[in-house]
PDB file of N, CA and C in Angstrom:
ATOM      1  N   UNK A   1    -137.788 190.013 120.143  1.00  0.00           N
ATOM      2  CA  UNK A   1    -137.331 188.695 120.536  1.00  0.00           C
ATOM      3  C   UNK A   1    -138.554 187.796 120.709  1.00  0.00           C
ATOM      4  N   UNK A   2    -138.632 186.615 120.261  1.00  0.00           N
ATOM      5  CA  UNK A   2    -139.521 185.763 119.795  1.00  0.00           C
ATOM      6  C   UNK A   2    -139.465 184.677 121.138  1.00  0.00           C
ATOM      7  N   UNK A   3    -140.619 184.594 121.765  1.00  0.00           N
ATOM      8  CA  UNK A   3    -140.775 183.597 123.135  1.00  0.00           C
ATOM      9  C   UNK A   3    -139.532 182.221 122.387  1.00  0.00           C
ATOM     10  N   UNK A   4    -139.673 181.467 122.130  1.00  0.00           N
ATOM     11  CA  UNK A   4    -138.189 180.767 121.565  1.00  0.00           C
ATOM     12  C   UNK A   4    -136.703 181.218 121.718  1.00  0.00           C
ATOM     13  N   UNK A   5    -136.679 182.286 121.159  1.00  0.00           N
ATOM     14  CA  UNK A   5    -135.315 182.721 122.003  1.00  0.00           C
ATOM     15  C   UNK A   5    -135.653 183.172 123.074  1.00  0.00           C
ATOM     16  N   UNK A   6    -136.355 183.769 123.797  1.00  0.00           N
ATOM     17  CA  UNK A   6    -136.297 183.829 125.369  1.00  0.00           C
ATOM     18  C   UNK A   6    -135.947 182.628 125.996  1.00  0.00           C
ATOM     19  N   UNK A   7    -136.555 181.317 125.326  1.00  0.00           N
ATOM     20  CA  UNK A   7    -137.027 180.460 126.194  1.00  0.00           C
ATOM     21  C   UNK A   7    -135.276 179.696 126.451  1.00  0.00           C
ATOM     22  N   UNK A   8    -134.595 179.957 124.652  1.00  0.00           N
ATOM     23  CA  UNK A   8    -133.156 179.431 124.850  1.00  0.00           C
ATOM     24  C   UNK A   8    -131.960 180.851 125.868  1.00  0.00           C
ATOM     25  N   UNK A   9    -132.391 181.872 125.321  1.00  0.00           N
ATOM     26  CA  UNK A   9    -131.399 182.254 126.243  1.00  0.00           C
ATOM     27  C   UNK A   9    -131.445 182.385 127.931  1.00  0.00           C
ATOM     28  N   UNK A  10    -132.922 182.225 128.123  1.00  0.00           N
ATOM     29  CA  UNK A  10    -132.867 181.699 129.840  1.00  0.00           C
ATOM     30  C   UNK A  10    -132.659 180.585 130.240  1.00  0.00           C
ATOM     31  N   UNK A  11    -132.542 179.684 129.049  1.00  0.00           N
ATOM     32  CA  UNK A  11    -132.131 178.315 129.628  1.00  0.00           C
ATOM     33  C   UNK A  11    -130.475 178.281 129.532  1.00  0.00           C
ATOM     34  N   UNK A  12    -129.926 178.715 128.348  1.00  0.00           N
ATOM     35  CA  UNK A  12    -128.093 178.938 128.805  1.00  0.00           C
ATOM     36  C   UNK A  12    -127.716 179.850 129.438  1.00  0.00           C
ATOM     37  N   UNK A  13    -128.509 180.714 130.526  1.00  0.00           N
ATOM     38  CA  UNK A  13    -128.091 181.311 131.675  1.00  0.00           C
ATOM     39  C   UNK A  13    -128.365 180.475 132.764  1.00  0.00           C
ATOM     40  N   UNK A  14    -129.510 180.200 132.896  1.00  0.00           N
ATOM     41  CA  UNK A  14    -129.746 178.938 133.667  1.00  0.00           C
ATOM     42  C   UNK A  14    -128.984 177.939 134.348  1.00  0.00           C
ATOM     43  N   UNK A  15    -128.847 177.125 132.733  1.00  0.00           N
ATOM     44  CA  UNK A  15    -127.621 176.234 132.604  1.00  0.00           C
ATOM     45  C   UNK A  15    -126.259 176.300 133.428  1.00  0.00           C
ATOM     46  N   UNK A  16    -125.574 177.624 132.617  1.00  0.00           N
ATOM     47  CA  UNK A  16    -124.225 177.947 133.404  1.00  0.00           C
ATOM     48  C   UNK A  16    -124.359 178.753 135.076  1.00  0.00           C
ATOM     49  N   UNK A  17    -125.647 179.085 135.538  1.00  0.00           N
ATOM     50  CA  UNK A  17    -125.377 179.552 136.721  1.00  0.00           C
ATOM     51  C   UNK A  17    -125.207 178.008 137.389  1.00  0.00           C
ATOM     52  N   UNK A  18    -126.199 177.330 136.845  1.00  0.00           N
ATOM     53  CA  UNK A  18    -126.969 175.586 137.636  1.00  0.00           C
ATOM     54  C   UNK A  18    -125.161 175.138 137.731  1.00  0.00           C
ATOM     55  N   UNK A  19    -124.579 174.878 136.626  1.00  0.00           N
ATOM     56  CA  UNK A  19    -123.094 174.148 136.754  1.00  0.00           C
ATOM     57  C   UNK A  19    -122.304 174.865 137.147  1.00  0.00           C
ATOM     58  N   UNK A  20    -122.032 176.319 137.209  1.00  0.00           N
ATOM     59  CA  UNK A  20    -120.989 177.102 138.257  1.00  0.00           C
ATOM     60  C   UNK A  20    -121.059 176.782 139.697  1.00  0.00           C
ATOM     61  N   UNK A  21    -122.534 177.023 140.318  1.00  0.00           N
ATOM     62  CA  UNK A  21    -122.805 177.066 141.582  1.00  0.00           C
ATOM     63  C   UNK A  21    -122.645 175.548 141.715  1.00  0.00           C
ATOM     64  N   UNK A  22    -123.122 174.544 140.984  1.00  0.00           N
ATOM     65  CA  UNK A  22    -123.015 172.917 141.299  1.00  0.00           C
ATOM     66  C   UNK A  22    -121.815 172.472 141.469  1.00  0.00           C
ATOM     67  N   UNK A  23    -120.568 173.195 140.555  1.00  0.00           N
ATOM     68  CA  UNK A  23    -119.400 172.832 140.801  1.00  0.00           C
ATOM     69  C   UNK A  23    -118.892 173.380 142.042  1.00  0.00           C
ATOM     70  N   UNK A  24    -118.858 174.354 142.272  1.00  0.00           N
ATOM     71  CA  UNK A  24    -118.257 175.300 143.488  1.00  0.00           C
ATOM     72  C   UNK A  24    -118.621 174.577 144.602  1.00  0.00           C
ATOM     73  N   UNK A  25    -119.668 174.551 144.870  1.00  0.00           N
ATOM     74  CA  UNK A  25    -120.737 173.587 146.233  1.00  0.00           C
ATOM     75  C   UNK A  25    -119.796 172.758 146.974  1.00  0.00           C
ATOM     76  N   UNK A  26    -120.097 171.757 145.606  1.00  0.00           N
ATOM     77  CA  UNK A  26    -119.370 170.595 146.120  1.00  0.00           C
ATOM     78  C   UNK A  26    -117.695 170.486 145.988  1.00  0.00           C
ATOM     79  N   UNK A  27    -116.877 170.976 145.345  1.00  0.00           N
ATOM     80  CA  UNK A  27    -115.378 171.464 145.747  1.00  0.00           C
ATOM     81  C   UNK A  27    -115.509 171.842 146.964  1.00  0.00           C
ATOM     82  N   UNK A  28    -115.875 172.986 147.314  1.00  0.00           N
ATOM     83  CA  UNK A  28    -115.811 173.295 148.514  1.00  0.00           C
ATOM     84  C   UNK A  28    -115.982 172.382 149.730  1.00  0.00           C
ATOM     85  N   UNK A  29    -117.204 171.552 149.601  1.00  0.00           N
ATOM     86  CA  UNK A  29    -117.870 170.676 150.300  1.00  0.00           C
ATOM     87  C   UNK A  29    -116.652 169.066 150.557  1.00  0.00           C
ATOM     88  N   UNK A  30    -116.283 168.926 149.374  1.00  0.00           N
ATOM     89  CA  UNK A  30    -115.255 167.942 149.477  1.00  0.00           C
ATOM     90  C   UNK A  30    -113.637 168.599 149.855  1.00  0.00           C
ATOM     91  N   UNK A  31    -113.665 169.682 149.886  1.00  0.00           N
ATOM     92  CA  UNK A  31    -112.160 169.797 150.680  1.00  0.00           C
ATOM     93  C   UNK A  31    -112.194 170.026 152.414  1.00  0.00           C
ATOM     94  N   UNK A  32    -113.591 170.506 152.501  1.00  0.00           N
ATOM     95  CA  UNK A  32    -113.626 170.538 153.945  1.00  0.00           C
ATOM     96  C   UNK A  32    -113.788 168.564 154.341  1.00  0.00           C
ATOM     97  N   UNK A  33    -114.230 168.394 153.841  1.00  0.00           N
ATOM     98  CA  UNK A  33    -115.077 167.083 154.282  1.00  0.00           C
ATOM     99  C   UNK A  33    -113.205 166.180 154.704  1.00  0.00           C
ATOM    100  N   UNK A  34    -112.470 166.214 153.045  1.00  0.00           N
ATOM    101  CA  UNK A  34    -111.028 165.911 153.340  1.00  0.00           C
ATOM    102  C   UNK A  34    -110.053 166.554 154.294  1.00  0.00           C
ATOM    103  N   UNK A  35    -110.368 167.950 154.615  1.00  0.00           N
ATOM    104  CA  UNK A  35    -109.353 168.777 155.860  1.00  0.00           C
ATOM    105  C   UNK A  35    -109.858 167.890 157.132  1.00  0.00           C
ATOM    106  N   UNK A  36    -111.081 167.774 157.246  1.00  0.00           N
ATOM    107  CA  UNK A  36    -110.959 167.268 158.745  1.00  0.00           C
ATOM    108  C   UNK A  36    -111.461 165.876 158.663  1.00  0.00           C
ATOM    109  N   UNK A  37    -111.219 165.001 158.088  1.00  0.00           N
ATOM    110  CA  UNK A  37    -110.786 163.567 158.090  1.00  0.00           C
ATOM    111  C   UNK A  37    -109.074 163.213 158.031  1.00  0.00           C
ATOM    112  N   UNK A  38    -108.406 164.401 157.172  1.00  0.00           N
ATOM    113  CA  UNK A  38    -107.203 164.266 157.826  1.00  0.00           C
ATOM    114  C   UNK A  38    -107.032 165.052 159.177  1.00  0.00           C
ATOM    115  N   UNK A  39    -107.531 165.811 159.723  1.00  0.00           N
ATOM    116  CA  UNK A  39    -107.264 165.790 160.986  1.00  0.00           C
ATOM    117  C   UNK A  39    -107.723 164.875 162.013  1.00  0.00           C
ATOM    118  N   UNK A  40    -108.571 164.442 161.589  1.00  0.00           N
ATOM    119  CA  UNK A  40    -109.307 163.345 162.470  1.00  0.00           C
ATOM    120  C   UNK A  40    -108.264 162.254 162.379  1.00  0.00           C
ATOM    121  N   UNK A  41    -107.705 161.711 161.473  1.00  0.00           N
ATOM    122  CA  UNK A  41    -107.005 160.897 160.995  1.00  0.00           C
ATOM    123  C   UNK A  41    -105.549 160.955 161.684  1.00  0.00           C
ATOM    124  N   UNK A  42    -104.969 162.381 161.973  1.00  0.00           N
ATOM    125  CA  UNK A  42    -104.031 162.731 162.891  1.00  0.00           C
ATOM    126  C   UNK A  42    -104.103 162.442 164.079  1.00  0.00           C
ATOM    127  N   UNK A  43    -105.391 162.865 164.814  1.00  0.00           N
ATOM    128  CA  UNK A  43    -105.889 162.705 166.062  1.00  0.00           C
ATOM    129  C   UNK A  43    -105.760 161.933 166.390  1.00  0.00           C
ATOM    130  N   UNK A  44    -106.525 160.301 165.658  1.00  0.00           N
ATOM    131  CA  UNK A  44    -106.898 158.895 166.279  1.00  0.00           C
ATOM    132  C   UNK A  44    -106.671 157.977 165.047  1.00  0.00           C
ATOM    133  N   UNK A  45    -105.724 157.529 165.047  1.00  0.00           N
ATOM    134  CA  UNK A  45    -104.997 157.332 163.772  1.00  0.00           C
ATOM    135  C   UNK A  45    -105.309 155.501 164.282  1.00  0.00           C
ATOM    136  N   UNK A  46    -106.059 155.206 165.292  1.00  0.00           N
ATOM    137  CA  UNK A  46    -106.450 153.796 165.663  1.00  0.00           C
ATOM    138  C   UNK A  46    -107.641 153.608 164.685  1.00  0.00           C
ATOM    139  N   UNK A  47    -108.623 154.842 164.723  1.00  0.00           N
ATOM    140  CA  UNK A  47    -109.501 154.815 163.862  1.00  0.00           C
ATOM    141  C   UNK A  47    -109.934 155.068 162.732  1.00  0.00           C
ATOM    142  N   UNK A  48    -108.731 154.806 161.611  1.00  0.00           N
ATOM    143  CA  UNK A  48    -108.205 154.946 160.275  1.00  0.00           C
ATOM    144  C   UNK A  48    -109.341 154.570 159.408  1.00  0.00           C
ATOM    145  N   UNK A  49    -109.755 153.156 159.249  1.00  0.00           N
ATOM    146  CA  UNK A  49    -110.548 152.670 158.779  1.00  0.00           C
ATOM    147  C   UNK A  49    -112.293 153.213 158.871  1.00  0.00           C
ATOM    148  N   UNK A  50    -112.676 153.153 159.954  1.00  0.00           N
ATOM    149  CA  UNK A  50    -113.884 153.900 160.288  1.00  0.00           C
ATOM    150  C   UNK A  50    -114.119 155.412 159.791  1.00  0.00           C
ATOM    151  N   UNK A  51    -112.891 156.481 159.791  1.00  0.00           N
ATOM    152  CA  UNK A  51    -112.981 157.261 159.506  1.00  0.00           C
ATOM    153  C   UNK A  51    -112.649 157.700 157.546  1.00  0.00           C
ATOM    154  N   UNK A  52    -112.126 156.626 157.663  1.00  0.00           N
ATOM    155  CA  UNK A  52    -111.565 157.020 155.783  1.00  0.00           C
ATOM    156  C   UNK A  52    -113.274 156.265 155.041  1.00  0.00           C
ATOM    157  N   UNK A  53    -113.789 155.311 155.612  1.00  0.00           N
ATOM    158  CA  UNK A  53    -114.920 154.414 155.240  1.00  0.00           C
ATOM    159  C   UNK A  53    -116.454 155.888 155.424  1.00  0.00           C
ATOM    160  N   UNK A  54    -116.342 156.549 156.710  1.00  0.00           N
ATOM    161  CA  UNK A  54    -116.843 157.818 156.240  1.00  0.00           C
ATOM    162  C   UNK A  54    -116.796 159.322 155.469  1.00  0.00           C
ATOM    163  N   UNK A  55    -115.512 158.652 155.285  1.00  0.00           N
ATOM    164  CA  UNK A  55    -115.175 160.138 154.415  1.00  0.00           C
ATOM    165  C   UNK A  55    -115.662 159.891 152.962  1.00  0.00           C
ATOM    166  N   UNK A  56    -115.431 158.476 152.700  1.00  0.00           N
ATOM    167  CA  UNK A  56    -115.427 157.882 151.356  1.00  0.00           C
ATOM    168  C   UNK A  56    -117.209 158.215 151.132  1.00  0.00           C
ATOM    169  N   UNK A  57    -117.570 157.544 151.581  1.00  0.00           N
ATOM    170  CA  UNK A  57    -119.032 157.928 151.588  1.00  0.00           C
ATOM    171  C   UNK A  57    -120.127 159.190 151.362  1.00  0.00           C
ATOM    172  N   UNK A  58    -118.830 159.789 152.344  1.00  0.00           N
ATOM    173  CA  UNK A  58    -119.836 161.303 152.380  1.00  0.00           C
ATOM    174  C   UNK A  58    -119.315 162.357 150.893  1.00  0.00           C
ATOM    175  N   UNK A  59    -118.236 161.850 150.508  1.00  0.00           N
ATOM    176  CA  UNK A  59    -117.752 162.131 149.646  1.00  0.00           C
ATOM    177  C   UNK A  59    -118.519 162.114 148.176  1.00  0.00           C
ATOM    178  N   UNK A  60    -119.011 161.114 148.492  1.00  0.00           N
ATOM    179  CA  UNK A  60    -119.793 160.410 146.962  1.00  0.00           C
ATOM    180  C   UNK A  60    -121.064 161.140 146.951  1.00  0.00           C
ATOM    181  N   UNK A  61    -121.694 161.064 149.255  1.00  0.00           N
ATOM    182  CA  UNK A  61    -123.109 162.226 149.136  1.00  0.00           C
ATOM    183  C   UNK A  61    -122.681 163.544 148.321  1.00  0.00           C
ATOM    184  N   UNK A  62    -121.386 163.968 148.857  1.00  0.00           N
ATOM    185  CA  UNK A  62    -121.285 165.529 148.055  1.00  0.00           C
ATOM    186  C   UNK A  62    -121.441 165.317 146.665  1.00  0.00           C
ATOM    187  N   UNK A  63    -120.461 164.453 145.654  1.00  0.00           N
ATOM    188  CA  UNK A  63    -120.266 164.179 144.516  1.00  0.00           C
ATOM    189  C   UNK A  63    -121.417 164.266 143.872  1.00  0.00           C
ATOM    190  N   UNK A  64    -122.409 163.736 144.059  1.00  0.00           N
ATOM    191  CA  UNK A  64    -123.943 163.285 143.725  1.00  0.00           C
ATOM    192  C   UNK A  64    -124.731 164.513 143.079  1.00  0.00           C
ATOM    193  N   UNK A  65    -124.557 165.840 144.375  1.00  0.00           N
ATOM    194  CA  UNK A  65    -125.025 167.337 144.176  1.00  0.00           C
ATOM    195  C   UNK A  65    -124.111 167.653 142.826  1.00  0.00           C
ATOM    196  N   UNK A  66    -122.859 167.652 142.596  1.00  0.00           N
ATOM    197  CA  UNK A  66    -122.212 168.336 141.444  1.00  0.00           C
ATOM    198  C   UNK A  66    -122.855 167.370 140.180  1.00  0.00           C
ATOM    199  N   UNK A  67    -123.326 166.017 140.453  1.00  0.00           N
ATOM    200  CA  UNK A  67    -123.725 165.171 138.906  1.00  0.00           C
ATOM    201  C   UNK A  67    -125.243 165.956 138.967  1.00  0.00           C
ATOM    202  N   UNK A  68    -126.292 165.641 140.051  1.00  0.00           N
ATOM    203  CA  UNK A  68    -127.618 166.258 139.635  1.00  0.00           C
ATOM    204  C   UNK A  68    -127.594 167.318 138.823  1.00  0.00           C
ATOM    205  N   UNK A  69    -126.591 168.773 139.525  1.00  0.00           N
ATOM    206  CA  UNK A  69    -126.781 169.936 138.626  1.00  0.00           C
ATOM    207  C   UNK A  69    -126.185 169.962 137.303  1.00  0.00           C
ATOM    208  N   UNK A  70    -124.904 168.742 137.115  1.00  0.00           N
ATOM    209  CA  UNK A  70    -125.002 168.669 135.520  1.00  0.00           C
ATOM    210  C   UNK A  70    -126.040 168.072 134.699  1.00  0.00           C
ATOM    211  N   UNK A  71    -126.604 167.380 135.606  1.00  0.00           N
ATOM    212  CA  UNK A  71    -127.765 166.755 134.627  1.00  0.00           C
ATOM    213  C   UNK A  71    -128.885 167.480 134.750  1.00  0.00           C
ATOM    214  N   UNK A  72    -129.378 168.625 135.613  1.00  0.00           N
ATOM    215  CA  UNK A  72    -129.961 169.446 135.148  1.00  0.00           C
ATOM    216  C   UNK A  72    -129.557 170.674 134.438  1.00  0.00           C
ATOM    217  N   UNK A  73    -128.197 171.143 134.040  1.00  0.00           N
ATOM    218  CA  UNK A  73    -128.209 171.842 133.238  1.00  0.00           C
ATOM    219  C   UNK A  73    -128.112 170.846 131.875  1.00  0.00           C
ATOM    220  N   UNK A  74    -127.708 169.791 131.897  1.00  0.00           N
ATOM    221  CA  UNK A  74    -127.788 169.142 130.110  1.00  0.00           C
ATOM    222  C   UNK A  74    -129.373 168.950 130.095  1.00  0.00           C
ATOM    223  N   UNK A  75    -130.497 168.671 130.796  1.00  0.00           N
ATOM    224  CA  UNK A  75    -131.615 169.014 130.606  1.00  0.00           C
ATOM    225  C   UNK A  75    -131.988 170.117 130.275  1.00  0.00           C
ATOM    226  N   UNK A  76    -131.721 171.251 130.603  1.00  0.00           N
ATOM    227  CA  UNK A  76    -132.081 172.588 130.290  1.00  0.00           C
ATOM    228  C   UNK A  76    -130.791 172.862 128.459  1.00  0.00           C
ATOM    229  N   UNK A  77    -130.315 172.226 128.512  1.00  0.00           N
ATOM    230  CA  UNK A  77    -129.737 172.649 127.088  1.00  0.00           C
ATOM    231  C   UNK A  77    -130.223 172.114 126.078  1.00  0.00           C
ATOM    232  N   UNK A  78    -130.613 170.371 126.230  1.00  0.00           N
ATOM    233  CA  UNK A  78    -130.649 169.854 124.898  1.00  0.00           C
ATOM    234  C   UNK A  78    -132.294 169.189 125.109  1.00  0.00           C
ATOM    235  N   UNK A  79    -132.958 169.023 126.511  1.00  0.00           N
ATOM    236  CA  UNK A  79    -133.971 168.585 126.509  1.00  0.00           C
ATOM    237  C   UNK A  79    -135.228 168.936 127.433  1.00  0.00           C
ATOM    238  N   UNK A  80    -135.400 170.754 126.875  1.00  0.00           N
ATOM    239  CA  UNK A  80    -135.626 171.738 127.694  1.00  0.00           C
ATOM    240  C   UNK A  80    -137.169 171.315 127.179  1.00  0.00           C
ATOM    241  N   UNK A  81    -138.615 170.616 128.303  1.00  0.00           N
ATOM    242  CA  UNK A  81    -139.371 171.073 127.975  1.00  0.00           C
ATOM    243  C   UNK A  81    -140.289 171.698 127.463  1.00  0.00           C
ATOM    244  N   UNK A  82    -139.523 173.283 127.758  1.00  0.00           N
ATOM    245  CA  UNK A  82    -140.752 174.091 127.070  1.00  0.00           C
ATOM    246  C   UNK A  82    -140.299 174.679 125.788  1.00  0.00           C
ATOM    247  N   UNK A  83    -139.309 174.411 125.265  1.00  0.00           N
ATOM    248  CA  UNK A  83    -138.454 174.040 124.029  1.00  0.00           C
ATOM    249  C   UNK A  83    -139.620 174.234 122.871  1.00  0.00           C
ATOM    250  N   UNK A  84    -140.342 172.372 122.555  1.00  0.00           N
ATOM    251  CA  UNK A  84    -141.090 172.747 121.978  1.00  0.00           C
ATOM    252  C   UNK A  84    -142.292 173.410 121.634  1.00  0.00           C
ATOM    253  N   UNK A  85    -143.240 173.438 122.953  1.00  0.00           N
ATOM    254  CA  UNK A  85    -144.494 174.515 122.793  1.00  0.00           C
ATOM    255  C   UNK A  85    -143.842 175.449 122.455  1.00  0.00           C
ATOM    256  N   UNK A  86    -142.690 176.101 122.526  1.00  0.00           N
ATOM    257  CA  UNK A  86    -142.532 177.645 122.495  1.00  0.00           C
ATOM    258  C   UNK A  86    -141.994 177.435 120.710  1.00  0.00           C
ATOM    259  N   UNK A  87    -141.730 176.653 120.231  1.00  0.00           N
ATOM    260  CA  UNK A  87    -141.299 176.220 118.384  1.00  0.00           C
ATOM    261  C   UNK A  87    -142.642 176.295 117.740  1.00  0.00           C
ATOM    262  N   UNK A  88    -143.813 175.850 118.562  1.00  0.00           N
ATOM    263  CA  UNK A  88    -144.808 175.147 118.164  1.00  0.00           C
ATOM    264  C   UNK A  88    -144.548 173.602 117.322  1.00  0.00           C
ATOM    265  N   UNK A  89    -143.755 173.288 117.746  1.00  0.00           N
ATOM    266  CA  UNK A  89    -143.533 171.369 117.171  1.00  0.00           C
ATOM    267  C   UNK A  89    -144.167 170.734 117.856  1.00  0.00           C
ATOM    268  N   UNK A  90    -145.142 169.800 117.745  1.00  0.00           N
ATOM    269  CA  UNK A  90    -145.629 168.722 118.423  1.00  0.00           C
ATOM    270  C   UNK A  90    -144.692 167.677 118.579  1.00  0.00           C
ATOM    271  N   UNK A  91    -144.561 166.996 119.282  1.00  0.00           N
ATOM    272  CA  UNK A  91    -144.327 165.597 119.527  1.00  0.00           C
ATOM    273  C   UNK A  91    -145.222 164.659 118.485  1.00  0.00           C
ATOM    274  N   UNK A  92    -144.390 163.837 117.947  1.00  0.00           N
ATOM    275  CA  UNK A  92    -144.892 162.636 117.430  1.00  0.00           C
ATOM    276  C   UNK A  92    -144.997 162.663 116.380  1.00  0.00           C
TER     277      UNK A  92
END
């Protein structure tokens, strides 16, 4: 096996661990975040607004973690660094 294919098949293991674990994270992360804003929401239902205005928010913090790790696994697929030293292609 030729450093080139090493370099691709550790990057599509990589890849799919980076977007399994990135997806899972944040699912997880956004159903808790939604279980207890609706309970909160049960609780003090005066403070509807304040609390849906933080959920919304923190929501988007979680969201953010599941886009980084897709965009680092589409980095590691199509615009993997060490890609070309390991082809020997130069740039340019």
């Amino acid at each position: 096996m030729e450093g080139a294919d090493l370099i691709a098949m550790v990057s599509i293991i990589t890849a799919g661990l980076t977007i399994a674990i990135g997806s899972i994270g944040p699912a997880l992360g956004e159903a808790r975040a939604a279980a207890q804003a609706l309970e909160a929401l049960a609780r003090q239902p005066d403070e509807a607004n304040t609390i849906t205005r933080t959920l919304f928010v923190s929501l988007a913090m979680i969201e953010s973690t599941a886009i980084y790790c897709f965009v680092v696994s589409m980095i590691l697929i199509f615009a993997n660094p060490f890609w070309s030293p390991a082809q020997g292609v130069t740039g340019g």
